[in-house]
C-alpha atoms as a PDB file:
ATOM      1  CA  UNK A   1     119.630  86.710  88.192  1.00  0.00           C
ATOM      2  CA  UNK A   2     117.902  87.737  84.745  1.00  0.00           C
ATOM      3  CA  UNK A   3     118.777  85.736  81.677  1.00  0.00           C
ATOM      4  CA  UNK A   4     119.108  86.325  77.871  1.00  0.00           C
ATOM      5  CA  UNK A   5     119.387  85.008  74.734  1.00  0.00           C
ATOM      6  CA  UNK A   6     121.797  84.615  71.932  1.00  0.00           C
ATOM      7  CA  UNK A   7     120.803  83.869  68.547  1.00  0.00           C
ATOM      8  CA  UNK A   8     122.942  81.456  66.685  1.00  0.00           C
ATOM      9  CA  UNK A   9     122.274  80.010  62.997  1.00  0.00           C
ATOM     10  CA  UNK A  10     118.485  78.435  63.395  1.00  0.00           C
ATOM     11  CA  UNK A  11     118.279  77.919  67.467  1.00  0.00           C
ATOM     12  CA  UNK A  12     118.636  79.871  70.312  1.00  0.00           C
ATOM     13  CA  UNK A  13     120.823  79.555  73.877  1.00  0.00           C
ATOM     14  CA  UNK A  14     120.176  79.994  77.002  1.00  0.00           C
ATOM     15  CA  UNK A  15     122.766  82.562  78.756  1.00  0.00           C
ATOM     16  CA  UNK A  16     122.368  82.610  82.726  1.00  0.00           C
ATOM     17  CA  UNK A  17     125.519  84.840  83.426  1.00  0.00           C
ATOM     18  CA  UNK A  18     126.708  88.146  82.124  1.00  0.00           C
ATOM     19  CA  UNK A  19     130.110  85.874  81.445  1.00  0.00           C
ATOM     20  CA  UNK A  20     128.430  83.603  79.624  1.00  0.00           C
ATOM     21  CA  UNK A  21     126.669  86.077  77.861  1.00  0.00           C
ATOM     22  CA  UNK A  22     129.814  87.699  76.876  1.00  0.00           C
ATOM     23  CA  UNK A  23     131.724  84.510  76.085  1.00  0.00           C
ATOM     24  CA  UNK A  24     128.587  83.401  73.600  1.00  0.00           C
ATOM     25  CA  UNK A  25     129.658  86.697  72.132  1.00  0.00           C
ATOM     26  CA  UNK A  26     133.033  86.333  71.535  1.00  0.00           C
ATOM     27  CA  UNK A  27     132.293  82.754  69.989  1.00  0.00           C
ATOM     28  CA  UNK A  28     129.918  84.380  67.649  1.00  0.00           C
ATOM     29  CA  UNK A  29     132.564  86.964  66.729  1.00  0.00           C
ATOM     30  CA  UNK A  30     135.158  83.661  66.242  1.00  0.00           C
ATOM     31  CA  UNK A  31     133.042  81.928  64.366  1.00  0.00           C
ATOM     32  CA  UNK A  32     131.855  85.409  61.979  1.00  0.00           C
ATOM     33  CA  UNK A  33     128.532  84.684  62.845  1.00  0.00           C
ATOM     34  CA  UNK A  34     128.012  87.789  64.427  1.00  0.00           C
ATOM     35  CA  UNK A  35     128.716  89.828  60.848  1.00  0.00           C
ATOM     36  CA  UNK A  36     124.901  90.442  61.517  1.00  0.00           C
ATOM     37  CA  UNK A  37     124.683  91.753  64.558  1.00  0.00           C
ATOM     38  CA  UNK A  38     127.287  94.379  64.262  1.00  0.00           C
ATOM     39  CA  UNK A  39     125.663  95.554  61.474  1.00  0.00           C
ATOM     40  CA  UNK A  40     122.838  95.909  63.013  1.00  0.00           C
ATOM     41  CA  UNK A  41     124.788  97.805  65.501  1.00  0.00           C
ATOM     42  CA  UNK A  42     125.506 100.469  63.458  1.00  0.00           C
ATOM     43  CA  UNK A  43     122.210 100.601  62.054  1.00  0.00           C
ATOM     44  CA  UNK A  44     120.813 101.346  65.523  1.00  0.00           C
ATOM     45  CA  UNK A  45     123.594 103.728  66.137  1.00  0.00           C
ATOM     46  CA  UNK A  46     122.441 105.629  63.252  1.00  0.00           C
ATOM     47  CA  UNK A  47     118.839 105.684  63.518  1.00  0.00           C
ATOM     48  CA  UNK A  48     119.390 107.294  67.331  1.00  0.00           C
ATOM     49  CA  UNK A  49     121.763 109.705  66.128  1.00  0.00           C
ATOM     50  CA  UNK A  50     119.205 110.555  63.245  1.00  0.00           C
ATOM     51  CA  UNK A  51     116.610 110.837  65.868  1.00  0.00           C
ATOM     52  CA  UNK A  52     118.279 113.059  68.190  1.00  0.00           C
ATOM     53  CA  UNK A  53     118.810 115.310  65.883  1.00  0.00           C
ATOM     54  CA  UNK A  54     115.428 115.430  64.384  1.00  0.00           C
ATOM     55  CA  UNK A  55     113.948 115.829  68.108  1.00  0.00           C
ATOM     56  CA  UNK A  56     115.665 118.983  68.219  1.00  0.00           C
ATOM     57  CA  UNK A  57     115.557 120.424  64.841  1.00  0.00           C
ATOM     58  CA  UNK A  58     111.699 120.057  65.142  1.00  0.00           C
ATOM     59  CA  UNK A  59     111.950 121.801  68.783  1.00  0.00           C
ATOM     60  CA  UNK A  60     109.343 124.602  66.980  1.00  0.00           C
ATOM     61  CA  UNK A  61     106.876 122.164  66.277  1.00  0.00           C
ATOM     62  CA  UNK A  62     105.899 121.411  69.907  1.00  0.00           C
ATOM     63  CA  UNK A  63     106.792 119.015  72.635  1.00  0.00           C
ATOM     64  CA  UNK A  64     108.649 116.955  70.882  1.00  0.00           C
ATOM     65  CA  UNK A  65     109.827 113.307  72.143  1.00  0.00           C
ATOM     66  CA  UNK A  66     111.181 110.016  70.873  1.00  0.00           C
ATOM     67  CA  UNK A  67     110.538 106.049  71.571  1.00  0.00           C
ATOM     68  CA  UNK A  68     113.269 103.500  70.509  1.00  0.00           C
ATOM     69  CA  UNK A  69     110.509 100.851  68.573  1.00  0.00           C
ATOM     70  CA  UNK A  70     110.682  98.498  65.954  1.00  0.00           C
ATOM     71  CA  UNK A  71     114.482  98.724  65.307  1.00  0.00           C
ATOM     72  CA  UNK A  72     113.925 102.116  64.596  1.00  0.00           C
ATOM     73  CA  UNK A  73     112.423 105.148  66.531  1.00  0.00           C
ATOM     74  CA  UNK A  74     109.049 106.871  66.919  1.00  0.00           C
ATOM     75  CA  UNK A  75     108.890 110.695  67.122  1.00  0.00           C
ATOM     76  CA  UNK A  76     105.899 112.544  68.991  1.00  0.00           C
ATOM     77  CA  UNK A  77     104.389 115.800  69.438  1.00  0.00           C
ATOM     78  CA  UNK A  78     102.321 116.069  72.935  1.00  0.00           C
ATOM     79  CA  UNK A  79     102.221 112.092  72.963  1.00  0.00           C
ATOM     80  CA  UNK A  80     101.003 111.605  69.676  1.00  0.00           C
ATOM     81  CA  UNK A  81     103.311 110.054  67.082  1.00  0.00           C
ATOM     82  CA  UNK A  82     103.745 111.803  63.904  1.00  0.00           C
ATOM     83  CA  UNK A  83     107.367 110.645  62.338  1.00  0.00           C
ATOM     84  CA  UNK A  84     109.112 107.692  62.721  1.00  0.00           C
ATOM     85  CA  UNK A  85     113.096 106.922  61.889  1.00  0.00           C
ATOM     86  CA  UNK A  86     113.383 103.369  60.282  1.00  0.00           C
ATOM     87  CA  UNK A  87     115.910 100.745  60.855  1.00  0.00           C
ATOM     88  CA  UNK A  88     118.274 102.695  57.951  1.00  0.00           C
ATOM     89  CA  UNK A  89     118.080 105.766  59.603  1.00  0.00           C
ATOM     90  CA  UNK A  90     115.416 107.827  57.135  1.00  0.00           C
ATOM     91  CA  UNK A  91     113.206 109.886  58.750  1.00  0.00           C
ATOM     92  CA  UNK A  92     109.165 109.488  57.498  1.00  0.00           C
ATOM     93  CA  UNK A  93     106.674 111.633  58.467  1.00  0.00           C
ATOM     94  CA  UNK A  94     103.176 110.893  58.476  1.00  0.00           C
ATOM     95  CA  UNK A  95     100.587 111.380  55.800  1.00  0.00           C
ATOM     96  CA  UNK A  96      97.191 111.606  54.503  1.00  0.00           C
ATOM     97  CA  UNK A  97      95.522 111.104  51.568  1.00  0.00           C
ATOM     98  CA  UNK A  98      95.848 114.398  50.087  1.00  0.00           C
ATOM     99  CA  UNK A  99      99.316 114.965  51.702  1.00  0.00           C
ATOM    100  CA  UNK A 100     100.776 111.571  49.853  1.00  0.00           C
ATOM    101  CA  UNK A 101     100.756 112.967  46.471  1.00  0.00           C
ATOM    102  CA  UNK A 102     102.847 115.794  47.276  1.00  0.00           C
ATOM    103  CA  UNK A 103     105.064 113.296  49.002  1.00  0.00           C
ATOM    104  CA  UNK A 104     104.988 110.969  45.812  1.00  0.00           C
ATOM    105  CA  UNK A 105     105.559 113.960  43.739  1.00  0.00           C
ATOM    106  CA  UNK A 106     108.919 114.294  45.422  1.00  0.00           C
ATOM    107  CA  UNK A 107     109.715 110.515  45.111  1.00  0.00           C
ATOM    108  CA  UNK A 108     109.662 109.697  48.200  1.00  0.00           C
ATOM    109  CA  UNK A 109     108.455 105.833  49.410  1.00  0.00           C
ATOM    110  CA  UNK A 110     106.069 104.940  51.856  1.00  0.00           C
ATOM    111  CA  UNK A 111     107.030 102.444  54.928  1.00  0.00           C
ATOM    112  CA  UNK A 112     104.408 100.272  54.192  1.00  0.00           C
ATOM    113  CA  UNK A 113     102.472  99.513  55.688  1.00  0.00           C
ATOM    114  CA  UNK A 114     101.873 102.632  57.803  1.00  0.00           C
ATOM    115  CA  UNK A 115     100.677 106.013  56.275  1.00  0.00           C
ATOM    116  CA  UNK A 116     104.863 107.353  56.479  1.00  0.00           C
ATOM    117  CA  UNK A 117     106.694 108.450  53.733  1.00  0.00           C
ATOM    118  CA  UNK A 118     110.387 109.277  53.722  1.00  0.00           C
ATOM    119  CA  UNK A 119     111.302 113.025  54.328  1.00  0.00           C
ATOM    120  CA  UNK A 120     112.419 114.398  50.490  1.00  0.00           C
ATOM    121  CA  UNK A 121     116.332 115.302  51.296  1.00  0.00           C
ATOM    122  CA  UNK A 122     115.632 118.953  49.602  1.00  0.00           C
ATOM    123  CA  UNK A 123     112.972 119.423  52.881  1.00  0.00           C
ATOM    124  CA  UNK A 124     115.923 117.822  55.123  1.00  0.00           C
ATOM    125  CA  UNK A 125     117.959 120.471  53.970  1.00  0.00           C
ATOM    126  CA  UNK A 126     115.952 123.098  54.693  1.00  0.00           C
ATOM    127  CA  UNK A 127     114.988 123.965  58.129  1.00  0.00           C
ATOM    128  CA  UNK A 128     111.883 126.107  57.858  1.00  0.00           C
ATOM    129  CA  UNK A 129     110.485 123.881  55.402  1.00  0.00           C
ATOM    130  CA  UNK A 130     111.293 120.879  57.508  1.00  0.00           C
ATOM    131  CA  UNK A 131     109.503 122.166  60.528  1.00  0.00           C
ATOM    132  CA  UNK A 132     106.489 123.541  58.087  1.00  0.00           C
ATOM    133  CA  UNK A 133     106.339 120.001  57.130  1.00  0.00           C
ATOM    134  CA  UNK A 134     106.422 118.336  60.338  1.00  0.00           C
ATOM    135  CA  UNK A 135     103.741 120.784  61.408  1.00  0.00           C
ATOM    136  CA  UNK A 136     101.507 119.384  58.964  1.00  0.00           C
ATOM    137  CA  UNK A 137     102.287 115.679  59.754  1.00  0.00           C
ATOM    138  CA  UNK A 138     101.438 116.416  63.404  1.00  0.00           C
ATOM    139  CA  UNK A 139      98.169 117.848  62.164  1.00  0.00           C
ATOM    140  CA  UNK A 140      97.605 114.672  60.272  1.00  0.00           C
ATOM    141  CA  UNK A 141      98.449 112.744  63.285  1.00  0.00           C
ATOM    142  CA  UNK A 142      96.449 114.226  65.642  1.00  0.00           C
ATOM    143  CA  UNK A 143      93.564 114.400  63.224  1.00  0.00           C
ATOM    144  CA  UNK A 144      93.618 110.600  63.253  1.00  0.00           C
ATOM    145  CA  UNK A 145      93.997 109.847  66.988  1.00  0.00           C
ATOM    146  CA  UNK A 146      90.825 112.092  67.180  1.00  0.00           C
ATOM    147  CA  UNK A 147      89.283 109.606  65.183  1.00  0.00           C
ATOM    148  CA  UNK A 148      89.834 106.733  67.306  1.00  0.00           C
END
């Protein structure tokens, strides 16, 4: 039988059973030290709901597929990764040097320290321009695995 393990305050447990696993849990939840993880929770929750839907409004782009990594999610075009969806659910797409002044231009921030900036929510809200802009972060993207 496999085993995990349940965070609690500065040390970790053990849990050998899926009833011990769930009893840590409800201990956790008792002792509202598990605030945290339901947050967290959510967080996830709406990061993959972000992500699904980006995977298919960017359907145009090309083959489009997502990883869960990082607390957040990666999203790829033929295997190459050219957006990510952070922990807070804000889709980035991928930039270069002369694409990250038109990104800064629309206040967006960079998750640092990766060449990502977050999506302006005038581009989210328009679909044509969202694909045109994804096209040119897969460009970017693919640019730089060429690189390698």
């Amino acid at each position: 039988m496999g085993f995990a393990f349940v965070w609690e305050a500065t040390f970790v447990k053990e849990v050998t059973s899926p009833v011990q696993l769930y009893s840590q849990r409800e201990d956790l939840h008792e002792n509202g030290r598990f605030a945290m993880a339901k947050k967290s929770e959510k967080q996830a929750s709406a990061a993959a709901s972000v992500t699904a839907e980006m995977v298919e409004a960017l359907r145009p782009v090309g083959e489009i597929t997502s990883k869960s990594m990082f607390g957040g999610f990666g999203i790829f075009e033929s295997g190459t990764m050219f957006a990510l969806v952070n922990a807070k659910a804000q889709l980035h797409f991928r930039a270069d040097a002369t694409m990250r002044t038109r990104y800064e231009n629309a206040g967006s921030t960079q998750h640092k320290p990766m060449p990502y900036f977050e999506v302006p929510a005038d581009v989210l809200d328009d679909d044509s321009l969202l694909v045109e802009w994804a096209e040119e972060a897969t460009r970017v993207a693919h640019a730089a695995k060429k690189k390698k």
